[in-house]
PDB file of N, CA and C in Angstrom:
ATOM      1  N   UNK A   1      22.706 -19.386  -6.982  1.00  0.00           N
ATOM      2  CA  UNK A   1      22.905 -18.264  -6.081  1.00  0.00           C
ATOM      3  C   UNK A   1      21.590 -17.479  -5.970  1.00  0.00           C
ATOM      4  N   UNK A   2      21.449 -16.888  -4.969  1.00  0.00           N
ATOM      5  CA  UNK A   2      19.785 -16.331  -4.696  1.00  0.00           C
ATOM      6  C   UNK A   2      20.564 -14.824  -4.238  1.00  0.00           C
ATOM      7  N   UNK A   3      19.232 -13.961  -4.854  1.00  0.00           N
ATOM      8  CA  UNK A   3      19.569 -12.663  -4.742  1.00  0.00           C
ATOM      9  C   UNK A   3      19.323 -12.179  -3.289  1.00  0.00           C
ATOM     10  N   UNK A   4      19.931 -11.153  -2.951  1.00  0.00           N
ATOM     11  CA  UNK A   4      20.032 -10.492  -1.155  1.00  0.00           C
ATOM     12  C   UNK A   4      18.618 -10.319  -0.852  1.00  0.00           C
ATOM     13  N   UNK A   5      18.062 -10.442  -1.962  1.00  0.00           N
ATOM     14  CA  UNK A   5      16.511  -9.339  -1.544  1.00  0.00           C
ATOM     15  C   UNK A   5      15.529 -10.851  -1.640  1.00  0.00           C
ATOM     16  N   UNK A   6      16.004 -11.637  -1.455  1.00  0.00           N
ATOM     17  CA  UNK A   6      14.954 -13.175  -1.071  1.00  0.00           C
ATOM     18  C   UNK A   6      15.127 -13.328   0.412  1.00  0.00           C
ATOM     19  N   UNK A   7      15.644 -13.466   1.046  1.00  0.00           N
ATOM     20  CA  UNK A   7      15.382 -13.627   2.483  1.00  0.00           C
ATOM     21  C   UNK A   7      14.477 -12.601   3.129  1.00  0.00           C
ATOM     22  N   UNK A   8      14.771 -11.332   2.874  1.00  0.00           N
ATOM     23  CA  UNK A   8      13.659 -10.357   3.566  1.00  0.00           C
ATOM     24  C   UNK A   8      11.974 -10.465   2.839  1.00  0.00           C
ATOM     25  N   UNK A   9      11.904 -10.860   1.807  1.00  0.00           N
ATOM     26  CA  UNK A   9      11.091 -11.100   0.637  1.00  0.00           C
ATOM     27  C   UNK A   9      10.445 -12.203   1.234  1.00  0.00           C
ATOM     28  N   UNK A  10      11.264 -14.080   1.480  1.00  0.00           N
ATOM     29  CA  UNK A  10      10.328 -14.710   2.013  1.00  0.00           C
ATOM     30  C   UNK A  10       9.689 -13.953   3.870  1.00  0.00           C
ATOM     31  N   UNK A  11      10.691 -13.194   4.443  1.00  0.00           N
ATOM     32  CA  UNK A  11       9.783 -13.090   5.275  1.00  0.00           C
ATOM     33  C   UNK A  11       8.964 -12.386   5.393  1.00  0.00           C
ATOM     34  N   UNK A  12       8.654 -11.255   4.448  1.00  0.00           N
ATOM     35  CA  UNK A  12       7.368 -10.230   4.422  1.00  0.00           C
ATOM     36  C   UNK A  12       6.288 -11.417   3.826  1.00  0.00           C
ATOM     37  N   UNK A  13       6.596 -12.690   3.412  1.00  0.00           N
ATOM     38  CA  UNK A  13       5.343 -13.450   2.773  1.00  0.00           C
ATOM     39  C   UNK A  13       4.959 -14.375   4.124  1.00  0.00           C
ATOM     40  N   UNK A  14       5.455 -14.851   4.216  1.00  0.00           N
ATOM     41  CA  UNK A  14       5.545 -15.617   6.069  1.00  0.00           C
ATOM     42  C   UNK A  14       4.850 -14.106   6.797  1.00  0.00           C
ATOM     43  N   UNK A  15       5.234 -13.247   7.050  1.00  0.00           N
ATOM     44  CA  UNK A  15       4.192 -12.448   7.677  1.00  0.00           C
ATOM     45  C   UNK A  15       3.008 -12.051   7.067  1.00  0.00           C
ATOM     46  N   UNK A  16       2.547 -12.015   5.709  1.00  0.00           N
ATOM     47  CA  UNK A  16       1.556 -11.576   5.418  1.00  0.00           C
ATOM     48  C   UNK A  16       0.313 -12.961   5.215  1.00  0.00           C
ATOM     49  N   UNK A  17       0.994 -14.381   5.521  1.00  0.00           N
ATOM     50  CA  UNK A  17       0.473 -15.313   5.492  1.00  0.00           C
ATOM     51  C   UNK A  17      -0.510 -15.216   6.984  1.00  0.00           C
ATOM     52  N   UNK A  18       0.486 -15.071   7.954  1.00  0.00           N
ATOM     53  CA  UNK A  18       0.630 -14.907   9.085  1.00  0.00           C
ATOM     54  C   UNK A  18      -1.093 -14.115   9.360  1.00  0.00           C
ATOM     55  N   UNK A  19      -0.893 -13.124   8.824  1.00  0.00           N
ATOM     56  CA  UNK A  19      -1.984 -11.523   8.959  1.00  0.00           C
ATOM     57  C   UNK A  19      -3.083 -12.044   8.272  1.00  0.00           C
ATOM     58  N   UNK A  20      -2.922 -12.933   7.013  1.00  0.00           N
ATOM     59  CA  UNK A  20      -4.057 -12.890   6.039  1.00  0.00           C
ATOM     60  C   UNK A  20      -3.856 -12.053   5.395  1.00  0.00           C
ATOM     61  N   UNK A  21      -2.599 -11.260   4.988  1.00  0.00           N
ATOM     62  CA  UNK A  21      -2.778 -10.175   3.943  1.00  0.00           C
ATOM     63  C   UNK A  21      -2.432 -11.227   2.728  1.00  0.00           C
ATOM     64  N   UNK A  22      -3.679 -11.624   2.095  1.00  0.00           N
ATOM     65  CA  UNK A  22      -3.141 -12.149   0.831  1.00  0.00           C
ATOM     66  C   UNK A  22      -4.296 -12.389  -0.178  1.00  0.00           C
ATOM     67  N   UNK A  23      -4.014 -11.884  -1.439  1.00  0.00           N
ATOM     68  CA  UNK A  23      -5.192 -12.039  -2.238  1.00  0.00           C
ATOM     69  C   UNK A  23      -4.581 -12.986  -3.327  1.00  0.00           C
ATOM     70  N   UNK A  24      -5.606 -14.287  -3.535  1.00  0.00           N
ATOM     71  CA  UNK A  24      -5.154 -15.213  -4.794  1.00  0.00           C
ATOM     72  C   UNK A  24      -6.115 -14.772  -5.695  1.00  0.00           C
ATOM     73  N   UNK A  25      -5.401 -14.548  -6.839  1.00  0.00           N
ATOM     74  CA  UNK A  25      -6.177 -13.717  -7.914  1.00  0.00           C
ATOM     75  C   UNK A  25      -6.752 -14.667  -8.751  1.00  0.00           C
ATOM     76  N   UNK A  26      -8.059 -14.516  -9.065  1.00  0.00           N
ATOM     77  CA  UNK A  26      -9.313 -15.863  -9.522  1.00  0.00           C
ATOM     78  C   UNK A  26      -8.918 -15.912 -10.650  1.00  0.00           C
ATOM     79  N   UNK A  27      -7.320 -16.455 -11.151  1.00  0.00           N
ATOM     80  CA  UNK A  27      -7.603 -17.422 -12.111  1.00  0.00           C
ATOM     81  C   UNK A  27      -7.999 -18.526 -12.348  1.00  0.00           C
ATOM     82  N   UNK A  28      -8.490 -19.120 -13.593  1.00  0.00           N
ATOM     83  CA  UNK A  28      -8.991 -20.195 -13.671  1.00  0.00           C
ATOM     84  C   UNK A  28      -7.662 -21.093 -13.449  1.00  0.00           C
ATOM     85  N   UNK A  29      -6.614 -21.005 -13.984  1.00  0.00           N
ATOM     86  CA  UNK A  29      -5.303 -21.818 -13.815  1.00  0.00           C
ATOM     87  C   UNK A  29      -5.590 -22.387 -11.673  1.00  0.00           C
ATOM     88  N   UNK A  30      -5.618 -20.984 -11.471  1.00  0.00           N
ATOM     89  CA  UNK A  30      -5.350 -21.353 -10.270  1.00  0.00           C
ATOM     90  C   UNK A  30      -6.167 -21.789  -9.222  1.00  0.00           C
ATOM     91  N   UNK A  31      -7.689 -21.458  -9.513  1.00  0.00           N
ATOM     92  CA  UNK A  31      -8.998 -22.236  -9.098  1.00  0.00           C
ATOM     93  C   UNK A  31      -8.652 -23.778  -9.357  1.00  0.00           C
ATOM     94  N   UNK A  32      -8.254 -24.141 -10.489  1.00  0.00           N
ATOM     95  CA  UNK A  32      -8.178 -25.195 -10.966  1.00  0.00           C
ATOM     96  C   UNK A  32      -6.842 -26.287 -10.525  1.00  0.00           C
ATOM     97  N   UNK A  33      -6.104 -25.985 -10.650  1.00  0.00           N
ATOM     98  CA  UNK A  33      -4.856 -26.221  -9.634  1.00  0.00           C
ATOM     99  C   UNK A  33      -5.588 -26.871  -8.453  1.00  0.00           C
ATOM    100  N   UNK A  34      -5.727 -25.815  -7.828  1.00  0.00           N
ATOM    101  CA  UNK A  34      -6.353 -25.783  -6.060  1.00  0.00           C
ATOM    102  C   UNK A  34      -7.754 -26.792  -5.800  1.00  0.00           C
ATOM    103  N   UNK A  35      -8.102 -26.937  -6.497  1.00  0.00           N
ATOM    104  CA  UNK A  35      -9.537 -28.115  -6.466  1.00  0.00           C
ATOM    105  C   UNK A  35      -8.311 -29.741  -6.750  1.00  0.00           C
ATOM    106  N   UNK A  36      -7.620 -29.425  -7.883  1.00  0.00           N
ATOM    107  CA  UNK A  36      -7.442 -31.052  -8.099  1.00  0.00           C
ATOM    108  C   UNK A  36      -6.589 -31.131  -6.556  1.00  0.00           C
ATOM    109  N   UNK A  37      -5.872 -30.507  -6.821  1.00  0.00           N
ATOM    110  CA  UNK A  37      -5.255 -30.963  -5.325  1.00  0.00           C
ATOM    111  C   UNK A  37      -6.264 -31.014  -3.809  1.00  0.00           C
ATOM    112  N   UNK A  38      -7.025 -30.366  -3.868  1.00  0.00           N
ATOM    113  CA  UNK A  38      -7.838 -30.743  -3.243  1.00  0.00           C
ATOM    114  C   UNK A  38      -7.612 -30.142  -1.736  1.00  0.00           C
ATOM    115  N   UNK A  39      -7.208 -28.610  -2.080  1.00  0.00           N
ATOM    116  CA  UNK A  39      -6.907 -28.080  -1.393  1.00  0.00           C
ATOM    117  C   UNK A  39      -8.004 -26.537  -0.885  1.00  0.00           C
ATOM    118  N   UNK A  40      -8.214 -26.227   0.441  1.00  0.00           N
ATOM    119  CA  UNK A  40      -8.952 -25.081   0.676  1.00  0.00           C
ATOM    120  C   UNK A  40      -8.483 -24.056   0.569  1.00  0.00           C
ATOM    121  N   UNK A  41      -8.685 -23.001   0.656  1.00  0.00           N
ATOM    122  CA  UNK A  41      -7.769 -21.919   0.662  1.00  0.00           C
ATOM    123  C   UNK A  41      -6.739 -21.639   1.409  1.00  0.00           C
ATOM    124  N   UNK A  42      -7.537 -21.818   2.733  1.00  0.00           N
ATOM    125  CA  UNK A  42      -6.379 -21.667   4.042  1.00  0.00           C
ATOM    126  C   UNK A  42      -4.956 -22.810   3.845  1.00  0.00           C
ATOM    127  N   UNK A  43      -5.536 -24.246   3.448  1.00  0.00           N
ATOM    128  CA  UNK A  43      -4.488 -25.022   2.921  1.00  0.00           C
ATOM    129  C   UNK A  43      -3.355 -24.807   2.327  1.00  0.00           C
ATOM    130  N   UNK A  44      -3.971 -23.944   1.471  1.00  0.00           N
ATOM    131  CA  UNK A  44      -2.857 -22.820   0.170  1.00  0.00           C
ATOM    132  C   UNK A  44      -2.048 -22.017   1.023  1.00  0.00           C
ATOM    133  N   UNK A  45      -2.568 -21.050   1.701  1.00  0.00           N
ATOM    134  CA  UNK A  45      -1.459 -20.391   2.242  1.00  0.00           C
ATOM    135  C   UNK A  45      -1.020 -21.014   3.483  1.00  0.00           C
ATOM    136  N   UNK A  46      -1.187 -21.691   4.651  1.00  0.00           N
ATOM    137  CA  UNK A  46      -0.351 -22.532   5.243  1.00  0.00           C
ATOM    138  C   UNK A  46      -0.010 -23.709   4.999  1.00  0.00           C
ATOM    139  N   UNK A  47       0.225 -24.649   4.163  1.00  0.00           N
ATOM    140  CA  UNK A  47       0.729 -25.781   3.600  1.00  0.00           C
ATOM    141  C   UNK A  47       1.476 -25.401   2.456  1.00  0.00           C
ATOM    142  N   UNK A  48       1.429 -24.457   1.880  1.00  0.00           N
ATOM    143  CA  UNK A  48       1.740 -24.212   0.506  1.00  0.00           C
ATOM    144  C   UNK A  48       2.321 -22.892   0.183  1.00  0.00           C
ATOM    145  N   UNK A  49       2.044 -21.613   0.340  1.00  0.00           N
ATOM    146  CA  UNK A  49       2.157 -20.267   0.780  1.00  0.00           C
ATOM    147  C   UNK A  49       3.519 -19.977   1.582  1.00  0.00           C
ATOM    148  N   UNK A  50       3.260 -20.391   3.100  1.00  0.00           N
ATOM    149  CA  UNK A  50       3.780 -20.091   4.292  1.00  0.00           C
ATOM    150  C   UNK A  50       4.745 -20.882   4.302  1.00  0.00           C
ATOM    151  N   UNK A  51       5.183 -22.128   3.476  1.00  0.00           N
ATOM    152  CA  UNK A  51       6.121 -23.661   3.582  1.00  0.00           C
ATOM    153  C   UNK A  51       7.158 -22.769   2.686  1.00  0.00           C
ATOM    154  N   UNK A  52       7.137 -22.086   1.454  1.00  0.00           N
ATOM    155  CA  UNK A  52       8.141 -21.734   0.854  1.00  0.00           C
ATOM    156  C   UNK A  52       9.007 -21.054   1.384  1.00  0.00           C
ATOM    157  N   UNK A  53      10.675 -21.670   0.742  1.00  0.00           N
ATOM    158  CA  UNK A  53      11.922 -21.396   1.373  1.00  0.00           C
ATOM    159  C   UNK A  53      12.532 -21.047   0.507  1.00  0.00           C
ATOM    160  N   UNK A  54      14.039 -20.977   0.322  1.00  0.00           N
ATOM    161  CA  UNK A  54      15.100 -20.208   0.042  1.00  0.00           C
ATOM    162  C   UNK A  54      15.098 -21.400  -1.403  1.00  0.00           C
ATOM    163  N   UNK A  55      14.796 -22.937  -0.914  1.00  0.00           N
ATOM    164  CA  UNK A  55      15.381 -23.973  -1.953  1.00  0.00           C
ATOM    165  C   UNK A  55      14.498 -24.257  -3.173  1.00  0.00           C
ATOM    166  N   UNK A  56      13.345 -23.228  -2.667  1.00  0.00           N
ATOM    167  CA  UNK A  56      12.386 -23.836  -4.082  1.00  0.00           C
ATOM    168  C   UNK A  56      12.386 -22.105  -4.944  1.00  0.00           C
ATOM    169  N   UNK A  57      13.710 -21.177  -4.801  1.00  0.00           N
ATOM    170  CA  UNK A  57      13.611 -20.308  -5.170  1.00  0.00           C
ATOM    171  C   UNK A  57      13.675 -20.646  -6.811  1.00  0.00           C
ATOM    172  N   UNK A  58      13.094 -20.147  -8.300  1.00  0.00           N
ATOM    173  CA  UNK A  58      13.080 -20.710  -9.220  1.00  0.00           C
ATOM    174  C   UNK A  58      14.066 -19.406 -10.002  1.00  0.00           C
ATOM    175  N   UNK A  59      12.846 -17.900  -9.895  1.00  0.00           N
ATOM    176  CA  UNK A  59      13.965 -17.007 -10.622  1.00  0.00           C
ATOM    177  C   UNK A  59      12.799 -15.464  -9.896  1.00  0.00           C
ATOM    178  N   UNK A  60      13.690 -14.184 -10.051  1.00  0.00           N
ATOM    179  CA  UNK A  60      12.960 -12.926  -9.762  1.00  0.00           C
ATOM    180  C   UNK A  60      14.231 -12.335  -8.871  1.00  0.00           C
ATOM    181  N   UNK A  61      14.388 -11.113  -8.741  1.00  0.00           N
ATOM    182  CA  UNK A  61      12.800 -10.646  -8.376  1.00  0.00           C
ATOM    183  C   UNK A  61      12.746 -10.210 -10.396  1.00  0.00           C
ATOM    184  N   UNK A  62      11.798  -9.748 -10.384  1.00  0.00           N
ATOM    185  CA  UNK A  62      11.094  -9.529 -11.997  1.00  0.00           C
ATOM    186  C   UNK A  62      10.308  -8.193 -11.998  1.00  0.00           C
ATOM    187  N   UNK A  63      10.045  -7.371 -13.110  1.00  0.00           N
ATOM    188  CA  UNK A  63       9.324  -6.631 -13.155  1.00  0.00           C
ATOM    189  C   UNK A  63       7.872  -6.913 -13.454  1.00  0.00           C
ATOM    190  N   UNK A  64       6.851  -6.502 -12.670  1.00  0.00           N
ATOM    191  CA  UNK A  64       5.612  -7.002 -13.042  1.00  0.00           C
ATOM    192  C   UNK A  64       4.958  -6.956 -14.764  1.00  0.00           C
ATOM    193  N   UNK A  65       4.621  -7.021 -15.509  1.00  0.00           N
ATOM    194  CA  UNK A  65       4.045  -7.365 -16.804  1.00  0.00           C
ATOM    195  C   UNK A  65       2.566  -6.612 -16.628  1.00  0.00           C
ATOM    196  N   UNK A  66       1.795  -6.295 -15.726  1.00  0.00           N
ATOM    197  CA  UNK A  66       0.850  -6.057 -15.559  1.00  0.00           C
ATOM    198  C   UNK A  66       0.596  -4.749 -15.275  1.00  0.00           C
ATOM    199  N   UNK A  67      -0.087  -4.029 -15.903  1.00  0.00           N
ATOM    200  CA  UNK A  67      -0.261  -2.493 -16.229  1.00  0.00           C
ATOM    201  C   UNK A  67      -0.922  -1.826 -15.218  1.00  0.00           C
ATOM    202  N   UNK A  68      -1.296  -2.501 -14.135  1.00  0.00           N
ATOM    203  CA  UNK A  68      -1.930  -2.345 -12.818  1.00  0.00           C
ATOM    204  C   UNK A  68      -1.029  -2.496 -11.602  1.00  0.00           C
ATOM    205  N   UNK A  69      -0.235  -3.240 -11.928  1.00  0.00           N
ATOM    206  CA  UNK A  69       0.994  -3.549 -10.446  1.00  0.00           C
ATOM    207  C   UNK A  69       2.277  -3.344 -11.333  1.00  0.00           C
ATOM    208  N   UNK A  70       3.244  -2.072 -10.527  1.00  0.00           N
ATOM    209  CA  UNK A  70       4.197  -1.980 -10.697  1.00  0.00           C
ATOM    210  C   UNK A  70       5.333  -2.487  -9.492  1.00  0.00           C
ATOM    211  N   UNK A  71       5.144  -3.824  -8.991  1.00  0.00           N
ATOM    212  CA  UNK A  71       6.298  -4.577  -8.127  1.00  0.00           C
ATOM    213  C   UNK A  71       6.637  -5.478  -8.408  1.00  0.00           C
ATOM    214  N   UNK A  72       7.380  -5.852  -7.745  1.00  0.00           N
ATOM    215  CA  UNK A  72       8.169  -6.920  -8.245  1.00  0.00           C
ATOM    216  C   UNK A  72       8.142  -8.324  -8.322  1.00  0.00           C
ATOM    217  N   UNK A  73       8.487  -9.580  -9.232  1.00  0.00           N
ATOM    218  CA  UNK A  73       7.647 -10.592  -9.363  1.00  0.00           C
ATOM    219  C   UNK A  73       8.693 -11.885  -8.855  1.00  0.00           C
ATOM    220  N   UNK A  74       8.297 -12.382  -7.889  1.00  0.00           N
ATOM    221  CA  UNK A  74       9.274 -13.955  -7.779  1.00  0.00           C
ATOM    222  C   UNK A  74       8.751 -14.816  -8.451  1.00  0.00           C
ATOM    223  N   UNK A  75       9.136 -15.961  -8.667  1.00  0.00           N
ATOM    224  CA  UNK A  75       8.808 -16.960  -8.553  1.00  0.00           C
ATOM    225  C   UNK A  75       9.440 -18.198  -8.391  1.00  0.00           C
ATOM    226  N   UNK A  76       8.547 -19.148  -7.858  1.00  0.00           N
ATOM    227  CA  UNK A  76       9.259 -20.673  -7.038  1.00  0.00           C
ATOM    228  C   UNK A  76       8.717 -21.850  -7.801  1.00  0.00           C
ATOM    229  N   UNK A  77       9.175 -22.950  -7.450  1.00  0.00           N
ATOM    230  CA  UNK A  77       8.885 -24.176  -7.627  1.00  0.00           C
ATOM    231  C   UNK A  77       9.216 -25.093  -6.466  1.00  0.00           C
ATOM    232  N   UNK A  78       7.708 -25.704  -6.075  1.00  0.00           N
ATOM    233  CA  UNK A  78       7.417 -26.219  -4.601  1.00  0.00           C
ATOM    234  C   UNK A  78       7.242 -27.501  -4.842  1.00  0.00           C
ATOM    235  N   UNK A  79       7.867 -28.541  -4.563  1.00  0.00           N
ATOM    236  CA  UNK A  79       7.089 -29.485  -4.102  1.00  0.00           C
ATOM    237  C   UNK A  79       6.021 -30.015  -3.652  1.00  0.00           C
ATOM    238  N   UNK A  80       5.180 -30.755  -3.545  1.00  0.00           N
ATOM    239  CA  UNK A  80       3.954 -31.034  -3.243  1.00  0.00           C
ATOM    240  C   UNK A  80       3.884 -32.393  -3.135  1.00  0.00           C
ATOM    241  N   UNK A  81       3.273 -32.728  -1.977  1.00  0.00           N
ATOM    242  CA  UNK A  81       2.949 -34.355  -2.171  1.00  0.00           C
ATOM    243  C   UNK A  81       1.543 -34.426  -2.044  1.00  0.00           C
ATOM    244  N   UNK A  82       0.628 -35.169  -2.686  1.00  0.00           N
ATOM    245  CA  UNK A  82      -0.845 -34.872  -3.012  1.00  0.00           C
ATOM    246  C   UNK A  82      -1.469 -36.009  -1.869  1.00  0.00           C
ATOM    247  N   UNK A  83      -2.722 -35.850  -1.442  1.00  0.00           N
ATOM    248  CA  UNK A  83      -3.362 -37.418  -0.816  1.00  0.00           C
ATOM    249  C   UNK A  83      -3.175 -38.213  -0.986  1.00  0.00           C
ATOM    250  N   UNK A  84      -3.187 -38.906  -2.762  1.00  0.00           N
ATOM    251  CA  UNK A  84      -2.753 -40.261  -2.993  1.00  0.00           C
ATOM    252  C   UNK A  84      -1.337 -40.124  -3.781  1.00  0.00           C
ATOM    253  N   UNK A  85      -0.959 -39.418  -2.638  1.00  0.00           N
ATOM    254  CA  UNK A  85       1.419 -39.593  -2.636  1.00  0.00           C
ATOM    255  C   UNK A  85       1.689 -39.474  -3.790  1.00  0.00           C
ATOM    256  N   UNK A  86       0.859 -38.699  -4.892  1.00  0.00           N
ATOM    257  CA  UNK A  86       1.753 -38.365  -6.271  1.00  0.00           C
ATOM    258  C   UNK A  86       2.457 -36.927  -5.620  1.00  0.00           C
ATOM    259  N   UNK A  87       3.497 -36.864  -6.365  1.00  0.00           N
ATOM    260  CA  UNK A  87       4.354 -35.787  -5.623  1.00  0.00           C
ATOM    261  C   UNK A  87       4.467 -35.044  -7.108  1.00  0.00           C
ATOM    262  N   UNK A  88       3.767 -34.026  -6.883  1.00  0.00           N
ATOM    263  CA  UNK A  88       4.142 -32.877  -8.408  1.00  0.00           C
ATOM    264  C   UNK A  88       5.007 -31.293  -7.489  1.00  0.00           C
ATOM    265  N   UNK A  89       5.483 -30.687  -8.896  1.00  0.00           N
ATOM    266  CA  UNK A  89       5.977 -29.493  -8.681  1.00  0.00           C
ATOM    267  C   UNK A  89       5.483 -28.518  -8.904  1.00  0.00           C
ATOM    268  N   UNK A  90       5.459 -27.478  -8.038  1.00  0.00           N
ATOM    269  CA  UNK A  90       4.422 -26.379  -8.176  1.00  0.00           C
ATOM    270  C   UNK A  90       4.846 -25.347  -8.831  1.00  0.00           C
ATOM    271  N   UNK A  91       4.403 -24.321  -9.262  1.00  0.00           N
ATOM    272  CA  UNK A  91       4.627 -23.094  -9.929  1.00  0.00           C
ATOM    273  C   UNK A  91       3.974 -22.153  -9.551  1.00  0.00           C
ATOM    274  N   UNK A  92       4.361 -21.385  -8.909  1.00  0.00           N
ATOM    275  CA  UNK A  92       4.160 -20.255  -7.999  1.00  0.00           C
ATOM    276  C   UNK A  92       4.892 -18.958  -8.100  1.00  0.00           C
ATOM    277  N   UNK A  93       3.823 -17.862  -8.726  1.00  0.00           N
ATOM    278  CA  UNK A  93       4.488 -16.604  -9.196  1.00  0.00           C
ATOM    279  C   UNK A  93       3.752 -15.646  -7.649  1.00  0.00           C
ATOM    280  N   UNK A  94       4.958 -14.901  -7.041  1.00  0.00           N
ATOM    281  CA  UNK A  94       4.297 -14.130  -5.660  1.00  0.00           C
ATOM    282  C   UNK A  94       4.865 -12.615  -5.878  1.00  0.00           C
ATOM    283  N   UNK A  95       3.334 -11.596  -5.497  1.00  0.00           N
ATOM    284  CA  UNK A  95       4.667 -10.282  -5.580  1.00  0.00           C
ATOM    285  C   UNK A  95       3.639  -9.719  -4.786  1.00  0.00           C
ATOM    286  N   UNK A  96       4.227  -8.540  -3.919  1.00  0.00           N
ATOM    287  CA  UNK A  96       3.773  -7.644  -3.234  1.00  0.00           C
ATOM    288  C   UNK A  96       3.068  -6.449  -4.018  1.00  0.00           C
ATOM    289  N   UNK A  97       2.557  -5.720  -3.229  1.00  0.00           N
ATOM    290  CA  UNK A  97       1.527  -4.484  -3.674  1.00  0.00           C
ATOM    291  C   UNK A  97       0.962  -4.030  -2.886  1.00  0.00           C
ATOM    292  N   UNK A  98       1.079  -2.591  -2.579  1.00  0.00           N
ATOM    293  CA  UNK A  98       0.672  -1.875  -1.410  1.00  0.00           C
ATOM    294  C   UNK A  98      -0.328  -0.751  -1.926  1.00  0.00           C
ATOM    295  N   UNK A  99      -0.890  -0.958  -0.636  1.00  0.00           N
ATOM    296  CA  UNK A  99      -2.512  -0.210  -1.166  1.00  0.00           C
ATOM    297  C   UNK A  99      -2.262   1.015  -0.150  1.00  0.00           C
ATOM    298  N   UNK A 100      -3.577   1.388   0.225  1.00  0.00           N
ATOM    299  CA  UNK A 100      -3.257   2.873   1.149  1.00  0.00           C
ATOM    300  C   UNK A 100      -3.593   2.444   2.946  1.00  0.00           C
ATOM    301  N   UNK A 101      -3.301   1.327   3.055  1.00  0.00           N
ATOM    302  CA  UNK A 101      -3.230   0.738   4.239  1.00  0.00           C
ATOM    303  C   UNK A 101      -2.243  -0.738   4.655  1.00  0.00           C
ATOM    304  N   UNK A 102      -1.974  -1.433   3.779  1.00  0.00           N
ATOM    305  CA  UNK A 102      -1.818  -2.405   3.698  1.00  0.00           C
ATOM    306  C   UNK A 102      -0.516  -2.598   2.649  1.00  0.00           C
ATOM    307  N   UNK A 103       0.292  -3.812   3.245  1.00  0.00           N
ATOM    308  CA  UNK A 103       1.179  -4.473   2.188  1.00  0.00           C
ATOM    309  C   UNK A 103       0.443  -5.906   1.568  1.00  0.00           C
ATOM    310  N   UNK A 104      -0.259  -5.954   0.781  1.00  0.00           N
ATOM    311  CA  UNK A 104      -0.904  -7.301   0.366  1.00  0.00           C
ATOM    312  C   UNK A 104       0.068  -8.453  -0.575  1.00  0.00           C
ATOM    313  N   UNK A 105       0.361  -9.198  -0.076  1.00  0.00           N
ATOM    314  CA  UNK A 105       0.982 -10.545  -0.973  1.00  0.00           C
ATOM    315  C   UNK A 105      -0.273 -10.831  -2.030  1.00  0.00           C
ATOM    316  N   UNK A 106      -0.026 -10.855  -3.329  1.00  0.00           N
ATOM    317  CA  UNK A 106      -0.608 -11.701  -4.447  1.00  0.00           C
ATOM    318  C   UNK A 106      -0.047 -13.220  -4.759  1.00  0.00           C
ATOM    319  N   UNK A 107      -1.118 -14.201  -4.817  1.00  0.00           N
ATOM    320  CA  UNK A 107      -0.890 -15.202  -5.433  1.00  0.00           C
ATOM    321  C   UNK A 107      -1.054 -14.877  -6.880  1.00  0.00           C
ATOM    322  N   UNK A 108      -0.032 -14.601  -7.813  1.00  0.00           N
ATOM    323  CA  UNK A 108      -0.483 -14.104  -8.952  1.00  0.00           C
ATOM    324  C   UNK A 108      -0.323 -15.633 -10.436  1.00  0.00           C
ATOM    325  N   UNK A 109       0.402 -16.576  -9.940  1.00  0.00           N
ATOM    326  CA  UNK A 109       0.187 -17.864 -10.645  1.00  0.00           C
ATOM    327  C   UNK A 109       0.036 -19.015  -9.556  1.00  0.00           C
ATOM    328  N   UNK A 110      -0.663 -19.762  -9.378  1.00  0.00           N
ATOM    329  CA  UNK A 110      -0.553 -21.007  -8.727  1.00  0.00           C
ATOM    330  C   UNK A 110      -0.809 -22.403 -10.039  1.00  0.00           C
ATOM    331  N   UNK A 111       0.253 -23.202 -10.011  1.00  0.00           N
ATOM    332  CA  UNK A 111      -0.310 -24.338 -10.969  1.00  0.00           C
ATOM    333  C   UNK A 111       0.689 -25.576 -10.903  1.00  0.00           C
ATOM    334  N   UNK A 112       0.356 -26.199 -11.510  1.00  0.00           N
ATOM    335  CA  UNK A 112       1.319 -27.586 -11.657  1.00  0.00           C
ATOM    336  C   UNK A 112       2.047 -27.344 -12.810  1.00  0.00           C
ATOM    337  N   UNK A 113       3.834 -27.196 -12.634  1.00  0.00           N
ATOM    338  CA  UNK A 113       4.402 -26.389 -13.333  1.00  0.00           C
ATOM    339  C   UNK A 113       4.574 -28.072 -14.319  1.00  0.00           C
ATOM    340  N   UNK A 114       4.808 -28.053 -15.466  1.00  0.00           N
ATOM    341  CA  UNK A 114       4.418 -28.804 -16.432  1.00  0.00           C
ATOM    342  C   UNK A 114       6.058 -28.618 -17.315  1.00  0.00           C
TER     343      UNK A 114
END
């Protein structure tokens, strides 16, 4: 069962894909991720980002952990099929955060959920 507040949730991310409001935060997890797959950035958020739906919902919403962002934390598990057709599952933690202009989407985990 998925909570009421995921449908409006994927679509503020679908729009902020949309805008470019989105900052992937330079972890190494997730630099690293994003090279083997062999993916650009823009790749990330329209192939990867912008593709997530209702079915790869995993668990959230969550309270952030991070002493800097107080919103709220989803996260999914995506499918992926790679260039040479290995098909892994992704792990993808997403939460909003609003600045004094802007609603910005964080990529706050990207990885090959293990």
């Amino acid at each position: 069962m998925h909570p009421p507040e995921l449908t409006p949730f994927l679509k503020a991310v679908h729009t902020a894909v949309m805008s470019r409001r989105i900052i992937l935060l330079p972890r190494p997890q997730n630099k690293k991720t994003r090279r083997y797959l062999g993916l650009t950035v823009d790749d990330l958020y329209d192939c990867i980002i912008n593709q997530i739906c209702l079915r790869d919902y995993y668990r959230g919403p969550e309270p952030s952990t991070n002493i800097n962002h107080s919103g709220q934390v989803w996260t999914f598990l995506k499918q992926h099929v790679c260039p040479n057709h290995q098909v892994v599952v992704l792990y993808i933690k997403l939460s909003f955060c609003q600045d004094d202009f802007n609603k910005m989407l964080f990529i706050i985990s990207f990885k090959i959920n293990e």
